[in-house]
C-alpha atoms as a PDB file:
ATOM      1  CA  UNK A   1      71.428  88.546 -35.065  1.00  0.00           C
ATOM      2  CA  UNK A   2      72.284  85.215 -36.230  1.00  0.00           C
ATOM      3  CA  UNK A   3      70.408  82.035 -34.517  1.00  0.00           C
ATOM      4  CA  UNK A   4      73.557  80.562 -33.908  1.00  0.00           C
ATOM      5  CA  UNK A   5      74.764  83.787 -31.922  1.00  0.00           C
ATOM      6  CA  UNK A   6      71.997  84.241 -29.930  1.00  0.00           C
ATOM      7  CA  UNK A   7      72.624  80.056 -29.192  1.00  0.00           C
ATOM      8  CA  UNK A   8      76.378  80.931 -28.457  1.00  0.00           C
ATOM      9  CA  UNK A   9      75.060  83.843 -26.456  1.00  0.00           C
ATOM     10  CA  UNK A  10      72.789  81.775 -24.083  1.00  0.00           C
ATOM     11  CA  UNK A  11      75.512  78.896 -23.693  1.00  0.00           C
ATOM     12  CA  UNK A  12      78.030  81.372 -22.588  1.00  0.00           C
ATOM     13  CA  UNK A  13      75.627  83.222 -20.328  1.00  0.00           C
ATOM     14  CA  UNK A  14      74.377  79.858 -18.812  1.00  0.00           C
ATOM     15  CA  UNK A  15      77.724  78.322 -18.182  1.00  0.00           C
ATOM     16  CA  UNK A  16      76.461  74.933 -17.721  1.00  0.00           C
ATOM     17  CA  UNK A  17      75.190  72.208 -19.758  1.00  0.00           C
ATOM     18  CA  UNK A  18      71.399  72.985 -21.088  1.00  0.00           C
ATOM     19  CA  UNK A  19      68.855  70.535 -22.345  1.00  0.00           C
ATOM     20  CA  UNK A  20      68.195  71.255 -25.946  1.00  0.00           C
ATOM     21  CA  UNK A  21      64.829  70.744 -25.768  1.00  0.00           C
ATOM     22  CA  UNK A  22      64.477  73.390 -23.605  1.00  0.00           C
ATOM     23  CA  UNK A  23      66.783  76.001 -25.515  1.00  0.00           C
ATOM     24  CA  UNK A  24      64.433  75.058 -29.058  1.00  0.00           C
ATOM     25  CA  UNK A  25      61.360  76.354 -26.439  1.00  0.00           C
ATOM     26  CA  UNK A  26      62.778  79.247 -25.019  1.00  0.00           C
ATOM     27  CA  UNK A  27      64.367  79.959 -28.871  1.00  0.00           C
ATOM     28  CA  UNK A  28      60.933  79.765 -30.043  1.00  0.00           C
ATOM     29  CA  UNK A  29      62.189  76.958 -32.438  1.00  0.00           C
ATOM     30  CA  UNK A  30      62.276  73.113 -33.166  1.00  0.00           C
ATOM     31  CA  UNK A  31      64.852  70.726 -31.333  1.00  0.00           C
ATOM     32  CA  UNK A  32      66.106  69.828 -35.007  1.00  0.00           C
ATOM     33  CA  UNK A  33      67.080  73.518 -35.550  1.00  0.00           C
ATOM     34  CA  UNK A  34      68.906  73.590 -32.360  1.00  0.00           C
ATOM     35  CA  UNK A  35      71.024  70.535 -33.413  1.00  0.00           C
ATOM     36  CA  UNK A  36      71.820  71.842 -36.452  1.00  0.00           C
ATOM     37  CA  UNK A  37      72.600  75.071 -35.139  1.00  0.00           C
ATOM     38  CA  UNK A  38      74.602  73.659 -32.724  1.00  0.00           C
ATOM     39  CA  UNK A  39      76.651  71.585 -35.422  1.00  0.00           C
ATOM     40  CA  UNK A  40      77.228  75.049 -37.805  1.00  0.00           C
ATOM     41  CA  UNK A  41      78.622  76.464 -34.591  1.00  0.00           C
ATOM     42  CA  UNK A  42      80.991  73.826 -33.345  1.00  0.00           C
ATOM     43  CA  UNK A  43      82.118  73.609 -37.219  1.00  0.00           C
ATOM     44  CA  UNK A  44      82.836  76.971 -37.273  1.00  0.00           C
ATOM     45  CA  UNK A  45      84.736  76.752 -34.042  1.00  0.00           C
ATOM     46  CA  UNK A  46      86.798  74.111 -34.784  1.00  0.00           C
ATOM     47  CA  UNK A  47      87.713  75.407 -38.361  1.00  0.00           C
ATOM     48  CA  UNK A  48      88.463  79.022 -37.415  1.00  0.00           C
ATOM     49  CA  UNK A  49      90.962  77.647 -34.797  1.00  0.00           C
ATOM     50  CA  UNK A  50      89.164  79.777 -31.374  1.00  0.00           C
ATOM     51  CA  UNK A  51      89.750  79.426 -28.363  1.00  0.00           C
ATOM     52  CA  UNK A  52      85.926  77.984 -27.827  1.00  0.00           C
ATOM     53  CA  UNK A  53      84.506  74.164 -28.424  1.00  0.00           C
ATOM     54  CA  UNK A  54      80.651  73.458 -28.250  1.00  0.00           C
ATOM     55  CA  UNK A  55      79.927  69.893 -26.431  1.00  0.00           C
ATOM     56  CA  UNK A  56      77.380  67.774 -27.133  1.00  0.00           C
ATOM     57  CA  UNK A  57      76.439  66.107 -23.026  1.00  0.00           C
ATOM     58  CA  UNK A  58      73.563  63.563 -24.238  1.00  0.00           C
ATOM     59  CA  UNK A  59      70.873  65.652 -24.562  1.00  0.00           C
ATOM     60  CA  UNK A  60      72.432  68.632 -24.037  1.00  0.00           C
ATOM     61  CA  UNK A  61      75.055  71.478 -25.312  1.00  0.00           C
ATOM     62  CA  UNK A  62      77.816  73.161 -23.330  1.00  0.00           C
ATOM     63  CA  UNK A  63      80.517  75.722 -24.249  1.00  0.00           C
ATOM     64  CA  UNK A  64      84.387  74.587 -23.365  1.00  0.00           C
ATOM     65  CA  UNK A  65      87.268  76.028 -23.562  1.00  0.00           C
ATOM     66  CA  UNK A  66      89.409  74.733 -26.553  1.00  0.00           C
ATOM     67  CA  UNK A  67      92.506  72.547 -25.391  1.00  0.00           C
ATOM     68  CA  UNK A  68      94.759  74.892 -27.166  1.00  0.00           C
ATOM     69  CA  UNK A  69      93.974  77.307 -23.440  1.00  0.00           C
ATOM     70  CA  UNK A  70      94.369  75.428 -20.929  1.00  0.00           C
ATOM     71  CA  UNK A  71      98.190  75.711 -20.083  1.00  0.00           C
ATOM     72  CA  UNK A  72      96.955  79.455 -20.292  1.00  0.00           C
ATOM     73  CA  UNK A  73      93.999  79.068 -18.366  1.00  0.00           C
ATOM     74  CA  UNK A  74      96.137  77.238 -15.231  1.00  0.00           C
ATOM     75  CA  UNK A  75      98.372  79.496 -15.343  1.00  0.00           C
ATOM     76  CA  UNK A  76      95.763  82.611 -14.570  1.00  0.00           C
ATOM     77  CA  UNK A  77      93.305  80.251 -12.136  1.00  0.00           C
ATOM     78  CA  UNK A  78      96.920  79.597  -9.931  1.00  0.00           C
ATOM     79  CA  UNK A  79      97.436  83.855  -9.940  1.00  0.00           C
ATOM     80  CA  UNK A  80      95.473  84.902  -6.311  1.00  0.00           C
ATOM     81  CA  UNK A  81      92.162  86.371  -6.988  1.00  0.00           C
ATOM     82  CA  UNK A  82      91.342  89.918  -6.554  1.00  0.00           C
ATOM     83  CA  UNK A  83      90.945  90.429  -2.719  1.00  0.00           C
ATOM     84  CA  UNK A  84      87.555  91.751  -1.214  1.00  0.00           C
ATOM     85  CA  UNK A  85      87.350  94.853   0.824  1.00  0.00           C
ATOM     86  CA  UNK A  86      86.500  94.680   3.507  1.00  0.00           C
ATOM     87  CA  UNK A  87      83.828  97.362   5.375  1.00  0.00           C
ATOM     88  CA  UNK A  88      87.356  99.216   6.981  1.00  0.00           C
ATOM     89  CA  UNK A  89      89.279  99.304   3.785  1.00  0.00           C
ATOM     90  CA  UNK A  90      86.409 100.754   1.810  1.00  0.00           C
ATOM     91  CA  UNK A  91      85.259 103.745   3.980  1.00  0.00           C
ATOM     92  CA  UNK A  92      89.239 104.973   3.975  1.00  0.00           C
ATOM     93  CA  UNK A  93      89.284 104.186  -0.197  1.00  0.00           C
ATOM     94  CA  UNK A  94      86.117 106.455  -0.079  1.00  0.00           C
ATOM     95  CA  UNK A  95      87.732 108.983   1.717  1.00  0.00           C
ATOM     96  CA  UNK A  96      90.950 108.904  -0.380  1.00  0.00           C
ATOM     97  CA  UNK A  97      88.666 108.922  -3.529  1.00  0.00           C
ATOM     98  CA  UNK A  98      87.017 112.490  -2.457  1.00  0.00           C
ATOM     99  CA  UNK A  99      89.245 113.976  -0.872  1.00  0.00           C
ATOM    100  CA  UNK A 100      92.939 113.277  -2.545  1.00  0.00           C
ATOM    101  CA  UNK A 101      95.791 114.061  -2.400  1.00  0.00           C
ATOM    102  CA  UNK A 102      95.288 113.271   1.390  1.00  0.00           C
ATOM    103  CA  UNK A 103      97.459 112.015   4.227  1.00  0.00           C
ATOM    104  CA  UNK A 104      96.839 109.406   6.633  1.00  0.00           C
ATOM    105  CA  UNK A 105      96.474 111.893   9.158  1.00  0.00           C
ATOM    106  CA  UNK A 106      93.819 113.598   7.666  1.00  0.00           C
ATOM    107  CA  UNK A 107      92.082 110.180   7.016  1.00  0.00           C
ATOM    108  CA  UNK A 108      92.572 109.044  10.818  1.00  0.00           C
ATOM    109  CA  UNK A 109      90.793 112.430  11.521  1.00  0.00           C
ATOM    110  CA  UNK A 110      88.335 111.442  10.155  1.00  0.00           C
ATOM    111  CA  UNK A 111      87.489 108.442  10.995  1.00  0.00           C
ATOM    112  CA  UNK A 112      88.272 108.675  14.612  1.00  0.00           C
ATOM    113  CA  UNK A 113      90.811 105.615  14.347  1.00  0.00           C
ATOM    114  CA  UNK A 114      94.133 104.404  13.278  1.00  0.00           C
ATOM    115  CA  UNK A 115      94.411 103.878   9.030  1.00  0.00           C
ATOM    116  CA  UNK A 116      97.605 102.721   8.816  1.00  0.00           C
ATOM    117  CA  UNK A 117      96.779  98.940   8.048  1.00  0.00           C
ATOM    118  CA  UNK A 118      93.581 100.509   5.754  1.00  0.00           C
ATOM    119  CA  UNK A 119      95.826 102.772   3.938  1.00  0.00           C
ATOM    120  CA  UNK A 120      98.511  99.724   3.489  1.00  0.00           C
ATOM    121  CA  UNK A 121      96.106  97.455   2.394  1.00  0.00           C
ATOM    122  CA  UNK A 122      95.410  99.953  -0.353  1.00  0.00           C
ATOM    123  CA  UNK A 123      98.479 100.673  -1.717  1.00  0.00           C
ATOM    124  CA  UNK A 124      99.415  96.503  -1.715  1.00  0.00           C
ATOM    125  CA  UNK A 125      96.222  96.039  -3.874  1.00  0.00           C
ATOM    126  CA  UNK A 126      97.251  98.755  -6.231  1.00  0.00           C
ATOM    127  CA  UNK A 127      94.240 101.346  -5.431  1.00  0.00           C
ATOM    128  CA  UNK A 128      95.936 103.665  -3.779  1.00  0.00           C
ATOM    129  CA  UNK A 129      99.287 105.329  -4.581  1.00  0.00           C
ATOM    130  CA  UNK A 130     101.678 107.741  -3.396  1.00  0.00           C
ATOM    131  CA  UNK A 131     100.984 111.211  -4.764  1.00  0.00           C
ATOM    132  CA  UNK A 132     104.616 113.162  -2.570  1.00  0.00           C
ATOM    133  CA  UNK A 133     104.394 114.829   0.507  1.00  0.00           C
ATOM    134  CA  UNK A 134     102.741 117.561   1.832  1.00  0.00           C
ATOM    135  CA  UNK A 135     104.836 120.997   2.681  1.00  0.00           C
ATOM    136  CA  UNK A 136     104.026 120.786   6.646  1.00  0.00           C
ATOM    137  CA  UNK A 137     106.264 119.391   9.677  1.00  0.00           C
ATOM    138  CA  UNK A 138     107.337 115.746   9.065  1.00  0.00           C
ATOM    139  CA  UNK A 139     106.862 116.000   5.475  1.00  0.00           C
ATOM    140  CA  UNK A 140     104.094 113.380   5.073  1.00  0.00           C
ATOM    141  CA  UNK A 141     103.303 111.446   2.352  1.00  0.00           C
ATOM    142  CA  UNK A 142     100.088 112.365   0.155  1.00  0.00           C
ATOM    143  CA  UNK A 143      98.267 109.598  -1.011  1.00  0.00           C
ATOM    144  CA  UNK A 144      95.440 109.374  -4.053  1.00  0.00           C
ATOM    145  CA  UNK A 145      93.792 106.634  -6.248  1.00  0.00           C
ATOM    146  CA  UNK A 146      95.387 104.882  -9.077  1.00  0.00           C
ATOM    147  CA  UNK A 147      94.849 103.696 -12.319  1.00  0.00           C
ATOM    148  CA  UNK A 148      93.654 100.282 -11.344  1.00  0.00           C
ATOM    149  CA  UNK A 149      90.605 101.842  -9.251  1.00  0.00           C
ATOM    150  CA  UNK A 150      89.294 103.222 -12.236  1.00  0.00           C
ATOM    151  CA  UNK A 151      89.130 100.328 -13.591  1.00  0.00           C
ATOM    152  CA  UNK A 152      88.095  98.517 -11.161  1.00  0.00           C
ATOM    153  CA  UNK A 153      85.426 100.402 -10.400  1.00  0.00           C
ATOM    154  CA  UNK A 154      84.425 101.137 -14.156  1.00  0.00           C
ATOM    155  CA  UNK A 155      85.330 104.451 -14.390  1.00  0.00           C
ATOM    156  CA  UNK A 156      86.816 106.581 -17.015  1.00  0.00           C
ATOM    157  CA  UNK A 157      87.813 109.838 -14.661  1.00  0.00           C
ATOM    158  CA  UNK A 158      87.031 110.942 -11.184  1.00  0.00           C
ATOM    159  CA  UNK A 159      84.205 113.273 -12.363  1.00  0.00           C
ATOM    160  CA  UNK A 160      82.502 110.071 -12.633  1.00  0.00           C
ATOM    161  CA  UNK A 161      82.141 109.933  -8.800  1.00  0.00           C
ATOM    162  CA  UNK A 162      79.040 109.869  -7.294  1.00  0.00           C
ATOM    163  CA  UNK A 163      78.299 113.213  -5.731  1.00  0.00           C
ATOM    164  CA  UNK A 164      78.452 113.489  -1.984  1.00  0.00           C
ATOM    165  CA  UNK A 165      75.578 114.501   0.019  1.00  0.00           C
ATOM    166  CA  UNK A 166      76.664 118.550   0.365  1.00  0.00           C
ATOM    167  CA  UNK A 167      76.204 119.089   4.067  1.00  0.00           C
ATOM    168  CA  UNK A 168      78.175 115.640   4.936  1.00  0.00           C
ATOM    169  CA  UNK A 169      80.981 117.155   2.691  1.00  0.00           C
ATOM    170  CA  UNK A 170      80.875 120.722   4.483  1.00  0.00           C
ATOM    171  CA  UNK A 171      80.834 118.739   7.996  1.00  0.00           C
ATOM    172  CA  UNK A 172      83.545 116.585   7.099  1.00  0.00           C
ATOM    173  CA  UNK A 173      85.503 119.702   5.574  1.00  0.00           C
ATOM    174  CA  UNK A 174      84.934 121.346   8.883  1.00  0.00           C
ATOM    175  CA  UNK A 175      85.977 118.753  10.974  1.00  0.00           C
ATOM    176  CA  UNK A 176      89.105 118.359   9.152  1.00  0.00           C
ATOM    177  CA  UNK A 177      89.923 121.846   9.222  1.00  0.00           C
ATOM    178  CA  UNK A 178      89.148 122.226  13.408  1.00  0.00           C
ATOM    179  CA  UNK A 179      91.257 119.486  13.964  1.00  0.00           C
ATOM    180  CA  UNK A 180      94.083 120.815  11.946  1.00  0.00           C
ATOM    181  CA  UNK A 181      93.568 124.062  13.534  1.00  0.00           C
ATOM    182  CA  UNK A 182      93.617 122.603  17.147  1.00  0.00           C
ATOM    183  CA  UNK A 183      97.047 120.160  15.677  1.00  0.00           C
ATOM    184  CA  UNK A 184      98.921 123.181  14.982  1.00  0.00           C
ATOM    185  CA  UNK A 185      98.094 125.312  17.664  1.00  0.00           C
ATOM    186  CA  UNK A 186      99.335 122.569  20.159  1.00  0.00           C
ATOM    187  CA  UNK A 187     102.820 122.592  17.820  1.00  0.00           C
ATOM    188  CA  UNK A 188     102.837 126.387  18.059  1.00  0.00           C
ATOM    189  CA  UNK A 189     102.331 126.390  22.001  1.00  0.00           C
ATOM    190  CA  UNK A 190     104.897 123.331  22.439  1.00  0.00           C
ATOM    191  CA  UNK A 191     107.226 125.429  20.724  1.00  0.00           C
ATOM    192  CA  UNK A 192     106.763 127.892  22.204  1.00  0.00           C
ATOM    193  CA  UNK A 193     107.043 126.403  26.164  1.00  0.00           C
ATOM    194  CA  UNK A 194     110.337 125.345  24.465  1.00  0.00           C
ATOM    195  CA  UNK A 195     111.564 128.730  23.455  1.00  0.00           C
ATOM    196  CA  UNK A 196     110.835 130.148  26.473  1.00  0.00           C
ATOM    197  CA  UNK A 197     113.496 130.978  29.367  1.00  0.00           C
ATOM    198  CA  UNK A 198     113.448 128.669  32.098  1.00  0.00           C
ATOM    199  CA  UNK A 199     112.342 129.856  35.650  1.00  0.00           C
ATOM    200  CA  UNK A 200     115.638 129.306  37.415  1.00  0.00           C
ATOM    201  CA  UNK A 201     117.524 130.752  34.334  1.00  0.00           C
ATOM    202  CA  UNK A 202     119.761 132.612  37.266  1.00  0.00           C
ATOM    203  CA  UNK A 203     121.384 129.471  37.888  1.00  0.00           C
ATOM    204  CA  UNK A 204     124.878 128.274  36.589  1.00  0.00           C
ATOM    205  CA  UNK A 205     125.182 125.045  35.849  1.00  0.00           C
ATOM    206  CA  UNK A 206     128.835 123.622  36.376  1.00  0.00           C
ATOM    207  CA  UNK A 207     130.124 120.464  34.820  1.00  0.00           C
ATOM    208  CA  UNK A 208     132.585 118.833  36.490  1.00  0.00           C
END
């Protein structure tokens, strides 16, 4: 690689200002090279029209964004950051993530609490979308990741997630599955109490 890349390199990496003196040491060259290094790069900067300058502080060199960005650049530093998750939000993407399509139900299973703002939260930052509804009573809505958590999480596919310890899969699998079990048959007995004749069917009601 070039000397004057690897210089361009360290700016960027760096960020701030750095003495040249000590970029000729760590370089393994003379403080002469450096400047004139430094001059071939700025040159070539300012001839080839990109979006970079290279300052000259004193003593020391600095990379800067070239005027021609900054309406650009304000307009991206006023656009709200991306927003952390928090500890919650996480351990319901995570279940999502292994175990989509999935409904909120199935998440609040099993976590033991209330995902509604979680699973919200989700969907507003663009990780988590709607995937339809499941074919059960009240219809509800499926969710799965997007697009954007792939990429925000540097992955191509979903094979690409890391593999979950088997016997915490199997236990949360079998949690899910007796607490689905023990949903319906509460539905099926409800319905059932409802179906069944009242103990003073004898009796006429009259409406007056």
């Amino acid at each position: 690689m070039k000397p004057e890349y690897i210089l361009e390199g360290v700016l960027f990496a760096m960020g701030n200002a750095v003495d040249m003196d000590l970029l000729a040491e760590t370089m393994g060259i003379d403080r002469e090279q450096v400047e004139a290094l430094a001059k071939s790069l700025a040159e070539e900067y300012e001839n080839s029209g990109r979006g970079l300058r290279l300052l000259t502080l004193e003593n020391k060199l600095q990379l800067s964004t070239a005027e021609g960005c900054y309406e650009t650049l304000i307009k991206l530093v006023k656009k709200p950051s991306q927003p952390a998750l928090t500890e919650v939000v996480l351990e319901t993407l995570s279940i999502i993530a292994y175990k989509q399509p999935v409904t909120k139900g199935d998440i609040e299973r099993i976590r033991g609490v209330s995902s509604d703002h979680a699973v919200n939260k989700l969907v507003e930052y663009g990780l988590v979308e709607e995937a339809g509804r499941l074919n059960a009573p009240g219809r509800p809505i499926l969710f799965r990741t997007s697009e954007e958590f792939l990429r925000r999480f540097n992955l191509t596919s979903l094979e690409e997630l890391p593999e979950m310890d088997p016997v915490q899969y199997e236990e949360i699998v079998a949690s899910v599955e007796s607490e689905i079990a023990q949903a319906e048959a509460k539905e099926n007995l409800a319905k059932a109490e409802g179906e069944a004749e009242p103990a003073d069917a004898g009796t006429v009601k009259v409406e007056v």
